[in-house]
N, C-alpha and C. Protein backbone atom coordinates (compact mmCIF):
# COMPACT_ATOMS: atom_id res chain seq x y z
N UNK A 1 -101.33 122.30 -43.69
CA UNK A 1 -101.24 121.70 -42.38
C UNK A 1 -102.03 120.39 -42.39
N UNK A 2 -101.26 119.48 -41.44
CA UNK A 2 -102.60 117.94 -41.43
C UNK A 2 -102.84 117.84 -40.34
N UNK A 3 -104.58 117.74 -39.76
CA UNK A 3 -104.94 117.53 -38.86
C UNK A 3 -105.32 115.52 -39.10
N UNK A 4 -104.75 115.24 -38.35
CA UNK A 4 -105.25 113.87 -38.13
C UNK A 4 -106.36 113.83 -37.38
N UNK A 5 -107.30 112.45 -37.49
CA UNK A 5 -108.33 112.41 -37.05
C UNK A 5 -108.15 112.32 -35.18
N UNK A 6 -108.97 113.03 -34.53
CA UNK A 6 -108.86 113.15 -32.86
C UNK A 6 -109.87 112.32 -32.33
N UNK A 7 -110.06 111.54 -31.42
CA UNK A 7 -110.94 110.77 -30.97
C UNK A 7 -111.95 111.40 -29.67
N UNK A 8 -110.97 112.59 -29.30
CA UNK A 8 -110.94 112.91 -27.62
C UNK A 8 -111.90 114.07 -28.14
N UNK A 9 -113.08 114.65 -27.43
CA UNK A 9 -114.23 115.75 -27.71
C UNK A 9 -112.82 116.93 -27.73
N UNK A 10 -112.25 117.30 -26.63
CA UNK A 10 -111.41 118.60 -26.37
C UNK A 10 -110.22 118.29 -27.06
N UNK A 11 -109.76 117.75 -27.83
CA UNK A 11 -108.97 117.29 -28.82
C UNK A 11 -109.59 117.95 -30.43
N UNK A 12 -110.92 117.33 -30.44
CA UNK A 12 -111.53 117.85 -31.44
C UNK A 12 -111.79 119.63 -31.80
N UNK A 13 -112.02 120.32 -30.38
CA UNK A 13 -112.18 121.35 -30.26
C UNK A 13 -110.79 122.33 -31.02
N UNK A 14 -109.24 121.51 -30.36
CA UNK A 14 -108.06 122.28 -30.87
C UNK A 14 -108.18 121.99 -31.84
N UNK A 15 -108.69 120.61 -32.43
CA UNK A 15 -108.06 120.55 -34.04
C UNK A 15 -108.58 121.62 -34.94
N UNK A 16 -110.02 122.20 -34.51
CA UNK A 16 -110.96 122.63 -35.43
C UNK A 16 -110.14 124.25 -35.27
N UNK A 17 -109.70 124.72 -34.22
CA UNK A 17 -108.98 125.89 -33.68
C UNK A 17 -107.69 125.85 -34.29
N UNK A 18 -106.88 124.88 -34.33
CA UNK A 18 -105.58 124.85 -34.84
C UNK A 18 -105.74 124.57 -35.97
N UNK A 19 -106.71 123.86 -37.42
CA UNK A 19 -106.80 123.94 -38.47
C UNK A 19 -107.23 124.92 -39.21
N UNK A 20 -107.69 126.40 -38.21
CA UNK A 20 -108.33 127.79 -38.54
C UNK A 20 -106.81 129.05 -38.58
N UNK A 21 -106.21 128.05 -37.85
CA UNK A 21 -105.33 129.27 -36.86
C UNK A 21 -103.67 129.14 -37.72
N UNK A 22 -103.19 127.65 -38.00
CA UNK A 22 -101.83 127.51 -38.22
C UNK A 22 -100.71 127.89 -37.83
N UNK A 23 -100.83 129.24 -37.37
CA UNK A 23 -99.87 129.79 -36.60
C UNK A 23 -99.94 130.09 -35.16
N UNK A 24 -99.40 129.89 -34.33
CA UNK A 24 -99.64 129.97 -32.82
C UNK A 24 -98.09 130.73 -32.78
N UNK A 25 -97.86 131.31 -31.15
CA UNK A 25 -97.00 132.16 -30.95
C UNK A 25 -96.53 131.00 -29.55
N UNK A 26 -95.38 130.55 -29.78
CA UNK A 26 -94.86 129.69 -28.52
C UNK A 26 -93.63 130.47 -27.90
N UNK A 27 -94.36 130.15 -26.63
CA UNK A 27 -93.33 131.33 -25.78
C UNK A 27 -92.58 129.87 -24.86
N UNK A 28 -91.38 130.43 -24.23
CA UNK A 28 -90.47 129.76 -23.91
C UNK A 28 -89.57 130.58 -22.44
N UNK A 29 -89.53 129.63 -21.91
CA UNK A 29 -88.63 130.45 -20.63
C UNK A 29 -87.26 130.37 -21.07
N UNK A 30 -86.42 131.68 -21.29
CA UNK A 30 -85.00 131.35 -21.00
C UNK A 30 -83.78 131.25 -20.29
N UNK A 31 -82.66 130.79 -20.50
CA UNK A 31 -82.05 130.60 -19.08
C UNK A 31 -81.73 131.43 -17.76
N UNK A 32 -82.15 133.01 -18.25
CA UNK A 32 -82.65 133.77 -17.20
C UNK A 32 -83.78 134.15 -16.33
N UNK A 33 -84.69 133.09 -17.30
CA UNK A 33 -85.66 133.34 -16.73
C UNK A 33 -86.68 134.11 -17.48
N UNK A 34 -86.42 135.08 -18.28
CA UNK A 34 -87.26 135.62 -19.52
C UNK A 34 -87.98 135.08 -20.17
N UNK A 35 -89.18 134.86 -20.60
CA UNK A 35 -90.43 134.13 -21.55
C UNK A 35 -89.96 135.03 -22.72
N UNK A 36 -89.96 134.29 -23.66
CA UNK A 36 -89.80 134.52 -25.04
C UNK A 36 -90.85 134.22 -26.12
N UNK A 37 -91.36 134.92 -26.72
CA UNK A 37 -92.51 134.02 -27.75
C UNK A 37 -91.89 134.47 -29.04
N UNK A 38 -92.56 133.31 -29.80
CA UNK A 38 -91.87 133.38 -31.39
C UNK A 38 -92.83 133.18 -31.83
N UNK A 39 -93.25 133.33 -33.30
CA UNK A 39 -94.34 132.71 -34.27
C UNK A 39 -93.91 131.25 -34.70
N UNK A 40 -94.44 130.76 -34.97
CA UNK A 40 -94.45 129.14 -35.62
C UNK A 40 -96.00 128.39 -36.51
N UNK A 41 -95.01 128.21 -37.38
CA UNK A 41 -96.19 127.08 -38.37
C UNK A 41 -96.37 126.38 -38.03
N UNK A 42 -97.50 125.86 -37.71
CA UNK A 42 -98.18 124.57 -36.80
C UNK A 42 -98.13 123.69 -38.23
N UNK A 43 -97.46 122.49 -38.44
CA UNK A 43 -97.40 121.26 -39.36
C UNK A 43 -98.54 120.30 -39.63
N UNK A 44 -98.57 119.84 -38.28
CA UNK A 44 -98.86 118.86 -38.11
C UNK A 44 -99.91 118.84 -36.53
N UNK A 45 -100.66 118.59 -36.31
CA UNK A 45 -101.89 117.52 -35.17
C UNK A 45 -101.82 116.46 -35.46
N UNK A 46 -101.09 115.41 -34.49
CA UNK A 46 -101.44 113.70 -34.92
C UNK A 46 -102.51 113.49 -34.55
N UNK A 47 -102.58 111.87 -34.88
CA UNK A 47 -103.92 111.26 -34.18
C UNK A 47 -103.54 111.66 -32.41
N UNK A 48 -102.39 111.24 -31.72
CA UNK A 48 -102.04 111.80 -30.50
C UNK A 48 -102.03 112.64 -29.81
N UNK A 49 -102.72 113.63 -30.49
CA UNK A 49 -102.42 114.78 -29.71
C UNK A 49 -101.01 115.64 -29.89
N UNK A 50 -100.17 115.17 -30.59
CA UNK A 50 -99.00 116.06 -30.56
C UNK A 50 -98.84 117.21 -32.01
N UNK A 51 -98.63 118.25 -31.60
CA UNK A 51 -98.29 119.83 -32.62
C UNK A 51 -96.45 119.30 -32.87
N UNK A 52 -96.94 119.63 -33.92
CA UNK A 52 -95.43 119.49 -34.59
C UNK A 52 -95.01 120.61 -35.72
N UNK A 53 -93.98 121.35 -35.74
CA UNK A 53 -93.09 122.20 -36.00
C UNK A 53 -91.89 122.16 -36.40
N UNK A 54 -91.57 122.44 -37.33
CA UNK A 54 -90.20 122.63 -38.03
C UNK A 54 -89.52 123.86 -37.91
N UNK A 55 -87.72 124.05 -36.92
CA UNK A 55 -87.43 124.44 -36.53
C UNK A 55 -85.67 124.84 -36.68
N UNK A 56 -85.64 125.67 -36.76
CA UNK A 56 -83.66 125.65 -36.49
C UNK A 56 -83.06 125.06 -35.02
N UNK A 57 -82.54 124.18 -35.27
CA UNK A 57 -81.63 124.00 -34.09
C UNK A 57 -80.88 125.14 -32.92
N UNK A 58 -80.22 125.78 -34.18
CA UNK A 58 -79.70 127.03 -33.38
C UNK A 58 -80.56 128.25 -32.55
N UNK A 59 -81.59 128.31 -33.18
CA UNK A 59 -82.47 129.13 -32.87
C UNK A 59 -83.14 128.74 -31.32
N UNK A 60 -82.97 127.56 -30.33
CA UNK A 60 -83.60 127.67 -29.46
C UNK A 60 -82.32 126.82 -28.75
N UNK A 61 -81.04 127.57 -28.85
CA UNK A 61 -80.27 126.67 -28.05
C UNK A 61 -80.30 126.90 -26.60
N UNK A 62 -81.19 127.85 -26.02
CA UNK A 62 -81.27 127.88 -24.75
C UNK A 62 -81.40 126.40 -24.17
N UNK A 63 -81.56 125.25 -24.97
CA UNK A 63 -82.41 124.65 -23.92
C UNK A 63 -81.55 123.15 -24.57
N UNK A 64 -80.26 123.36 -24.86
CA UNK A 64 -79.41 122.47 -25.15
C UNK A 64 -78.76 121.70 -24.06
N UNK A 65 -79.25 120.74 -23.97
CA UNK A 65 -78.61 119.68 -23.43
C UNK A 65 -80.20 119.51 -22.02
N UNK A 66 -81.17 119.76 -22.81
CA UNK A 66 -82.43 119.32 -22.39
C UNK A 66 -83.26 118.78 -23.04
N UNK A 67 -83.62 117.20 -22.75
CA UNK A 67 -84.26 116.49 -23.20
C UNK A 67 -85.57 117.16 -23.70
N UNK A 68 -86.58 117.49 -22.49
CA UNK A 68 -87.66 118.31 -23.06
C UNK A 68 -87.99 119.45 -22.11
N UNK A 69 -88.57 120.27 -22.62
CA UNK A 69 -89.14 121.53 -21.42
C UNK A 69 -90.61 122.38 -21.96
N UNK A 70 -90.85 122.71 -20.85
CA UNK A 70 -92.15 122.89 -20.66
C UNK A 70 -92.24 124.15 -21.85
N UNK A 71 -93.49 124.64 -22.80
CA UNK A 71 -93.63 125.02 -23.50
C UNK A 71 -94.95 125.87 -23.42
N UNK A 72 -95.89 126.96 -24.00
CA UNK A 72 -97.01 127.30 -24.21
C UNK A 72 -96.94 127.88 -25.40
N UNK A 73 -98.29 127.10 -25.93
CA UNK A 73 -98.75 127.73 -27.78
C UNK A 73 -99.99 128.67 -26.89
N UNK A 74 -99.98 129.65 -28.11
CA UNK A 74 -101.31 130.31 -28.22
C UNK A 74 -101.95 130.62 -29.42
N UNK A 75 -102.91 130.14 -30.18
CA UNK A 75 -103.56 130.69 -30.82
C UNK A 75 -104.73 131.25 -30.85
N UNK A 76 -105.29 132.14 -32.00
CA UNK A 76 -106.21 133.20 -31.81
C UNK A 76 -106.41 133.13 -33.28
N UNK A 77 -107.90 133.11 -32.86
CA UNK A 77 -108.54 133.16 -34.32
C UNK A 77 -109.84 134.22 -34.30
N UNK A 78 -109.15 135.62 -34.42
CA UNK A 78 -109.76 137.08 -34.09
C UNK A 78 -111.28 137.50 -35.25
N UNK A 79 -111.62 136.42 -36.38
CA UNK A 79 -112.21 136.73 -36.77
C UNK A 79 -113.72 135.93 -35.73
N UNK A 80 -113.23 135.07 -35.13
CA UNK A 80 -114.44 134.37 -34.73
C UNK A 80 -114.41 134.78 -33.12
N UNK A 81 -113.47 135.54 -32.53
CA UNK A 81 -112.90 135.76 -31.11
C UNK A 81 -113.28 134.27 -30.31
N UNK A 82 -111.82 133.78 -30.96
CA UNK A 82 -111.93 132.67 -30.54
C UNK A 82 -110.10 132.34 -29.43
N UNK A 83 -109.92 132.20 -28.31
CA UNK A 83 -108.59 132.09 -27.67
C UNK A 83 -107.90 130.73 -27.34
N UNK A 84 -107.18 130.13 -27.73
CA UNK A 84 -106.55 128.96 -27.34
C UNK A 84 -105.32 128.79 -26.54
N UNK A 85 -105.19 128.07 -25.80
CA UNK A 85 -103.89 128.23 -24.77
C UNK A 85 -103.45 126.64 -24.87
N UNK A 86 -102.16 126.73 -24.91
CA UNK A 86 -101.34 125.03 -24.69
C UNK A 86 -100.74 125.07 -24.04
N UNK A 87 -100.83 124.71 -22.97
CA UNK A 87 -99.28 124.20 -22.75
C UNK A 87 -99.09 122.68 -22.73
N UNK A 88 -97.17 122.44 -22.84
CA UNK A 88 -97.09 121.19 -23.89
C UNK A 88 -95.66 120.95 -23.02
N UNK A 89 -95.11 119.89 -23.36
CA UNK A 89 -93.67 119.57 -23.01
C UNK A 89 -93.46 119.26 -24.62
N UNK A 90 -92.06 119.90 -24.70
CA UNK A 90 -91.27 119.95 -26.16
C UNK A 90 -90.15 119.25 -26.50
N UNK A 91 -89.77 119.00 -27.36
CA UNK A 91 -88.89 118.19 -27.90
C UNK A 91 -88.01 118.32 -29.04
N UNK A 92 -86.65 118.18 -29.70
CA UNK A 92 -86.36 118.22 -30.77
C UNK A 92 -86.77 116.71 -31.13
N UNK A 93 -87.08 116.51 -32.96
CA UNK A 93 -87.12 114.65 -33.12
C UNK A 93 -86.46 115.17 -34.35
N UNK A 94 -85.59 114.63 -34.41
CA UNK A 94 -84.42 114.37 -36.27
C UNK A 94 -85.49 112.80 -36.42
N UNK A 95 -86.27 113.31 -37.27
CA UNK A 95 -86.61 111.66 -38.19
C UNK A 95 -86.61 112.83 -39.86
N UNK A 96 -86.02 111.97 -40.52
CA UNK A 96 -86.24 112.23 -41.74
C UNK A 96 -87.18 111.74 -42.82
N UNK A 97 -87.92 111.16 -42.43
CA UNK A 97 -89.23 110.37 -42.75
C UNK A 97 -90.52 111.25 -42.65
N UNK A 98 -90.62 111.98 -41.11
CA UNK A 98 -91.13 112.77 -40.78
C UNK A 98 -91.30 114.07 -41.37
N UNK A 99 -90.02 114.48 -41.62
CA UNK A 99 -89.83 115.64 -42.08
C UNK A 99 -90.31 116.07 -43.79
N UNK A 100 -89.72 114.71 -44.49
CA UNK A 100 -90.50 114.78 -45.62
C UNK A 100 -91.78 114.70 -45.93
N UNK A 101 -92.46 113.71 -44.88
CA UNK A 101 -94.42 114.00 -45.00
C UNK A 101 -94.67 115.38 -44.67
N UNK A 102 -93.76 115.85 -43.71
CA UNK A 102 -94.50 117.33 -43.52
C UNK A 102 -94.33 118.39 -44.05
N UNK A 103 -93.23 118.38 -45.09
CA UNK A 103 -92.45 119.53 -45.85
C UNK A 103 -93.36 120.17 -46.65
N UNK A 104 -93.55 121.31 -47.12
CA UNK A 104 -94.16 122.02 -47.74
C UNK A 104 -93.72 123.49 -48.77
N UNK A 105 -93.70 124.15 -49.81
CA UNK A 105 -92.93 124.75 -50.67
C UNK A 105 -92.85 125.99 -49.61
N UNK A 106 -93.56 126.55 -48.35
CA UNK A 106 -93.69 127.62 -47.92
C UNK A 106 -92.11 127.93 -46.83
N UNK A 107 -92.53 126.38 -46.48
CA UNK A 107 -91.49 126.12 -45.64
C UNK A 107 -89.90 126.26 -45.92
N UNK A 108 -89.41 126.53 -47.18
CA UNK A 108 -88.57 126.80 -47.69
C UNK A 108 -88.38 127.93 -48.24
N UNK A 109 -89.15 129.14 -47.66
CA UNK A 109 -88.82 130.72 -47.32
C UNK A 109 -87.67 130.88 -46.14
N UNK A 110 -88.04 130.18 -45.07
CA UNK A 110 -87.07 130.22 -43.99
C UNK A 110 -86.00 128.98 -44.08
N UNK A 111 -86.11 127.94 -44.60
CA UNK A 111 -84.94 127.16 -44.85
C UNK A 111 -84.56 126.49 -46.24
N UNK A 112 -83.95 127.57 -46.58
CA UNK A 112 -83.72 127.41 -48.04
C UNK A 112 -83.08 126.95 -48.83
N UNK A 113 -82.50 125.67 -47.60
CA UNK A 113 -81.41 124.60 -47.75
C UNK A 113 -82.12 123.51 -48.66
N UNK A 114 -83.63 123.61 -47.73
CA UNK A 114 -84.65 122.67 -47.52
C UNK A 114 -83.90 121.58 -47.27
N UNK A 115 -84.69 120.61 -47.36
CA UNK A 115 -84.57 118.99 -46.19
C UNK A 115 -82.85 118.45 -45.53
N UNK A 116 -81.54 119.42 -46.75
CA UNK A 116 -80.70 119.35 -46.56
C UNK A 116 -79.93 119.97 -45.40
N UNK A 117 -80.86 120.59 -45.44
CA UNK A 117 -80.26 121.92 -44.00
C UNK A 117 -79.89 121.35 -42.88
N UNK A 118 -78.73 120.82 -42.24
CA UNK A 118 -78.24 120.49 -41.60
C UNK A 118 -78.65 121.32 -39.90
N UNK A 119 -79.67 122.43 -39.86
CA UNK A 119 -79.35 122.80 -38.96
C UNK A 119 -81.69 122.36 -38.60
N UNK A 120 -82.20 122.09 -39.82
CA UNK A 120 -83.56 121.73 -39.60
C UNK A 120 -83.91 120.53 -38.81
N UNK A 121 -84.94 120.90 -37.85
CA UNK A 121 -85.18 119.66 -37.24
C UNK A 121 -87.08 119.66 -36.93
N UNK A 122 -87.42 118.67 -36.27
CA UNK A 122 -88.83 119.09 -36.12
C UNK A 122 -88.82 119.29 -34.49
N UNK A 123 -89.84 120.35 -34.12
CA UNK A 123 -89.79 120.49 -32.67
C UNK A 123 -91.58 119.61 -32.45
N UNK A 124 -91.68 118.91 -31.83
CA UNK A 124 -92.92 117.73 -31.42
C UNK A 124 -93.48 118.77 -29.90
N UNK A 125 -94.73 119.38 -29.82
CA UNK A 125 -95.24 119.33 -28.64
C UNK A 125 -96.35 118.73 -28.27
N UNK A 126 -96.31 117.68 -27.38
CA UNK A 126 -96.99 117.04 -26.41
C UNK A 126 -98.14 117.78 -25.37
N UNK A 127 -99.32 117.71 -25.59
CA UNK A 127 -100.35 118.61 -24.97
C UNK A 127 -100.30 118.10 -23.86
N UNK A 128 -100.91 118.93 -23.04
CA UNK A 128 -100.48 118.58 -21.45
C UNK A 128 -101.60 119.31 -20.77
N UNK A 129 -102.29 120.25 -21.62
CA UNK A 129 -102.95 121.10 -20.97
C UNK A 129 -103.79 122.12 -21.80
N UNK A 130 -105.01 122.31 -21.55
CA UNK A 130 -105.96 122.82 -23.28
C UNK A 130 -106.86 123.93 -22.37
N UNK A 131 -106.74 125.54 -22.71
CA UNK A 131 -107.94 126.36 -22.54
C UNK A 131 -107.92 126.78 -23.41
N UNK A 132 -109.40 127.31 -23.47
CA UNK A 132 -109.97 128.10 -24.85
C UNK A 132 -110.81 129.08 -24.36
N UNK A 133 -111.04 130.10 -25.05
CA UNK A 133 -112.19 130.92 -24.97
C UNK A 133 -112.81 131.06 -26.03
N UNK A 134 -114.40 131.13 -26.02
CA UNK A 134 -115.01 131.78 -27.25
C UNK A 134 -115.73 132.63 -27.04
N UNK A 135 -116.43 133.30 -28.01
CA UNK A 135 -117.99 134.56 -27.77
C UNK A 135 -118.84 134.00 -26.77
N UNK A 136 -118.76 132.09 -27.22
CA UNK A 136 -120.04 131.54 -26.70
C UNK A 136 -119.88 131.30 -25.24
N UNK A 137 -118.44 131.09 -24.67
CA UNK A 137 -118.56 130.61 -23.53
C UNK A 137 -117.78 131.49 -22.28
């Protein structure tokens, strides 16, 4: 995973949480109305603030022919009882530029097309909103 450098103190806090954690569980409303959570490999933390994820297209077509929609990560890092909450507005981004800085040999358990896979894309979430819990606080 690459954490880019964060400038923002509570920026710093997720990176150090999301560079422990990698995996967060993003849940999703669907068109009935049902929250859905999935697991996901956290890629990427920019310098911006944005979580980035590599994703099947098909796999979240609920939300086709929507620009972006509201999203929540959670991670948990149970050895330190440590709780993180996101919520984010989401996005598909097709850059293929992108996709190759972030590719990784693991990542090609689930798409085993790799970079060719016509159906891979990256999903970008935009923080919008940061709680945490720890022992300490």
């Amino acid at each position: 995973m690459q954490i880019e450098e964060q400038h923002d103190a509570a920026l710093k806090k997720v990176a150090e949480m999301v560079g422990d954690t990698k995996f967060a569980m993003l849940t999703i409303m669907e068109r009935d109305g049902t929250l859905r959570s999935r697991p996901m490999s956290t890629m990427q933390l920019d310098a911006e603030g944005n979580l980035w994820f590599f994703t099947s297209q098909s796999s979240l077509k609920f939300v086709e022919g929507q620009r972006q929609w509201q999203v929540n990560l959670c991670y948990v890092r149970t050895d330190k009882q440590d709780y993180l909450s996101i919520s984010g507005s989401a996005q598909f981004v097709h850059d293929n530029d992108k996709m190759k800085d972030l590719w990784t040999p693991e990542i090609k358990h689930w798409f085993p097309n790799g970079l060719d896979d016509p159906d891979l894309t990256l999903l970008k979430v935009d923080i919008v909103e940061v709680e945490y819990w720890d022992r300490l606080g």
